[in-house]
Protein backbone atom coordinates (compact mmCIF):
# COMPACT_ATOMS: atom_id res chain seq x y z
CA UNK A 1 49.37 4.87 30.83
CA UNK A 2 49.17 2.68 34.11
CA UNK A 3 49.57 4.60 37.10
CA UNK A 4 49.85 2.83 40.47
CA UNK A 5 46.71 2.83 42.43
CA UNK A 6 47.63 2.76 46.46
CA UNK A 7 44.63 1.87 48.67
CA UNK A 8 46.77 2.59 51.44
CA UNK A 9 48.21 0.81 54.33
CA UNK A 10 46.51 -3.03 54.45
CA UNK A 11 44.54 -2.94 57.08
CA UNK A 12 44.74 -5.36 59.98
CA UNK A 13 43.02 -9.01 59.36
CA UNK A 14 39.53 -8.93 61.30
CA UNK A 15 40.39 -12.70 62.66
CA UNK A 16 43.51 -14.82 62.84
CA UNK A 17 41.77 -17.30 60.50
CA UNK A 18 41.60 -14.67 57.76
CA UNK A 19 45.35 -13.94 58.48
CA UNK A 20 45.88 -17.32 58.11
CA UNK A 21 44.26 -17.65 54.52
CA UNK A 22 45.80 -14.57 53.22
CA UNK A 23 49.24 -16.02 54.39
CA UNK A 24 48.49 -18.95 52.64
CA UNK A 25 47.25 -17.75 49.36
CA UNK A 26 49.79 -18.38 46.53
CA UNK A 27 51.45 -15.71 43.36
CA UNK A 28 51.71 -18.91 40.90
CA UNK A 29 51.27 -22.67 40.66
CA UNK A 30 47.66 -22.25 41.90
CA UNK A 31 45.38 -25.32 41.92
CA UNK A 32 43.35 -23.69 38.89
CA UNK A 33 46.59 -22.48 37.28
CA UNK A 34 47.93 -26.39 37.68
CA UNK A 35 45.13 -27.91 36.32
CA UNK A 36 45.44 -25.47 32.99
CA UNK A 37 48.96 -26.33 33.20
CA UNK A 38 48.38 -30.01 32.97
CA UNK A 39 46.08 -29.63 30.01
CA UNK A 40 48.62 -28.23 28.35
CA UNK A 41 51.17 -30.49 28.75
CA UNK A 42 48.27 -33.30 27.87
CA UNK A 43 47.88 -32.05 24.72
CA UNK A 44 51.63 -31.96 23.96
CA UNK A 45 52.16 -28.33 24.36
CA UNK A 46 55.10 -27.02 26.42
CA UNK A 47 55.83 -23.27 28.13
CA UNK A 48 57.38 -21.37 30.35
CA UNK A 49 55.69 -20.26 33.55
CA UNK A 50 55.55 -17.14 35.40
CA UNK A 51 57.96 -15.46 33.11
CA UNK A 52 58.32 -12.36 31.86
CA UNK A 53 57.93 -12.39 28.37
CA UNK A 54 60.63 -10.85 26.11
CA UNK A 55 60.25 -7.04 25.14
CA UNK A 56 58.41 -6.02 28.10
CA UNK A 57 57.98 -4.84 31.56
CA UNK A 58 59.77 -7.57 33.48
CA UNK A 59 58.25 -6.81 36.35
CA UNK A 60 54.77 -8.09 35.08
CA UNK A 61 54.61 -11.94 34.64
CA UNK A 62 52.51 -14.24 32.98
CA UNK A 63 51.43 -17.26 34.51
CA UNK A 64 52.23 -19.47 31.23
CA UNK A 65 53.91 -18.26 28.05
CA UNK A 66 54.09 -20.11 24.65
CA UNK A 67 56.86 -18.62 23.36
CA UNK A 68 56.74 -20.25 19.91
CA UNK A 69 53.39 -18.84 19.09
CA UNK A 70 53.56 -15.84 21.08
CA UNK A 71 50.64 -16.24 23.69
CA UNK A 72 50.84 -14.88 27.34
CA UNK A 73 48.09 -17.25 29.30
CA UNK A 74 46.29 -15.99 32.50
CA UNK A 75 45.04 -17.94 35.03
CA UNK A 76 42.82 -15.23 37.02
CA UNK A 77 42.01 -15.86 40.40
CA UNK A 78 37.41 -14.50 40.81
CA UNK A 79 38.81 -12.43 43.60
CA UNK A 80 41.50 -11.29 42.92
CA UNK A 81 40.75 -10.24 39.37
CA UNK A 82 37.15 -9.46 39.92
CA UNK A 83 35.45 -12.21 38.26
CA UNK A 84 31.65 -10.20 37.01
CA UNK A 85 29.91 -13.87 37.86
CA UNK A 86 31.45 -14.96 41.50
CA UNK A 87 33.93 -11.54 42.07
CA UNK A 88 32.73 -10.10 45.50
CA UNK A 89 34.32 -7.73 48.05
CA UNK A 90 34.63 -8.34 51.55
CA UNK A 91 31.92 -7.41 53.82
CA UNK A 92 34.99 -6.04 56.17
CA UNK A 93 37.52 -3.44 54.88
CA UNK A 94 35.27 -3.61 51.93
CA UNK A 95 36.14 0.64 50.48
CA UNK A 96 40.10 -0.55 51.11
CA UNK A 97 39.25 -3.47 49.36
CA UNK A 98 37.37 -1.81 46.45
CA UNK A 99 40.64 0.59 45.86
CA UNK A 100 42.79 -2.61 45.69
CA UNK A 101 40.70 -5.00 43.56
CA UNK A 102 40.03 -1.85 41.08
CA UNK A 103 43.87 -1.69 40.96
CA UNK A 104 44.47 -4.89 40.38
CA UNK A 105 41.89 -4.77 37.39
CA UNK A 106 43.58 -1.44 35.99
CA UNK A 107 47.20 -3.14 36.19
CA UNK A 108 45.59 -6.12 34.57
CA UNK A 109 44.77 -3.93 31.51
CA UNK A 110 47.71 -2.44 31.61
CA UNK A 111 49.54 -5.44 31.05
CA UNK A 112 47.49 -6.56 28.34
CA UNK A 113 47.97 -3.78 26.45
CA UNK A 114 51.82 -3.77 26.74
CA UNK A 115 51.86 -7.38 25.89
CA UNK A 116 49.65 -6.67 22.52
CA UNK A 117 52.13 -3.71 21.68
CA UNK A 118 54.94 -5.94 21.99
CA UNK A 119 53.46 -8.51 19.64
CA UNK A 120 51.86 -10.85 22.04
CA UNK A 121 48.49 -12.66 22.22
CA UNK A 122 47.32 -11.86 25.77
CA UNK A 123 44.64 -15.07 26.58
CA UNK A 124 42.90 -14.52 30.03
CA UNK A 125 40.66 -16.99 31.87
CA UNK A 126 38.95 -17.93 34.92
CA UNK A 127 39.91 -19.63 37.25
CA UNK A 128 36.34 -21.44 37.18
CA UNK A 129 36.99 -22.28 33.76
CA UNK A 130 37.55 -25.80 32.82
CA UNK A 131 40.98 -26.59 31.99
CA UNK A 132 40.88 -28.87 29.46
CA UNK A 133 38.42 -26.52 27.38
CA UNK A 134 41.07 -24.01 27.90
CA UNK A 135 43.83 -26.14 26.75
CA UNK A 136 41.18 -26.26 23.68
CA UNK A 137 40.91 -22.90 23.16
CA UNK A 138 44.93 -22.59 23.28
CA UNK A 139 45.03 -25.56 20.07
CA UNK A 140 42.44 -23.57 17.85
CA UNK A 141 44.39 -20.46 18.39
CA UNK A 142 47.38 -22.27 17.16
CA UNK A 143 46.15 -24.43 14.79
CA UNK A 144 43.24 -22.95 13.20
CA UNK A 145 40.55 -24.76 11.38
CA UNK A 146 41.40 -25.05 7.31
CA UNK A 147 39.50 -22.87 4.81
């Protein structure tokens, strides 16, 4: 079970240029998230986005959902989602930011694991992935090759 993990208060941006970034950075319709998006759509596929899908929390969203065929696509941000090959913590704030990132990985499970019980294909990628070999991963998922 998924219990909140509170790294306490944010603490205050070292510089106004990292305040300005962290102002700036986006929930959905990312550039990486786009470009996935896009692949999609090339390929004749269409979804919802940042929806929650039906029979679960509706507080967590998924960045695109095929309904039809029942797949909850991620778009995962390195940072944010602690990418193992470019993932990193800040050099400032970095045992607040080690609390939050961890969170954000716990919740992430979380969520995949209430998406599976509710009879959903959770698909999560990297944001350094190429879109159009994700969009090719989403077409052999739904249209797998014959026997």
């Amino acid at each position: 079970m998924y219990r909140y993990v509170d790294p306490g208060s944010a603490p205050a941006a070292t510089s106004e240029a990292t305040s300005k970034v962290m102002r700036r950075t986006r929930r959905t319709g990312t550039a990486p998230e786009m470009a996935v998006r896009r692949a999609l759509h090339r390929r004749g596929l269409r979804y919802l986005v940042d929806v929650a899908p039906p029979g679960t929390n509706r507080r967590r969203r998924v960045d695109v959902l095929l309904r039809g065929a029942r797949i909850a696509l991620f778009v995962d941000g390195c940072f944010w989602h602690s990418c193992p090959e470019h993932g990193h913590l800040p050099k400032a704030n970095r045992e607040w930011w080690r609390v939050k990132l961890h969170g954000v990985v716990v919740r992430d499970r979380d969520t995949d694991l209430q998406l599976a019980a509710a009879g959903w294909r959770v698909v999560r990628v990297w944001e350094h992935e190429d879109p159009d070999d994700v969009a090719d991963r989403i077409l052999a998922i739904l249209r797998p090759p014959p026997v």
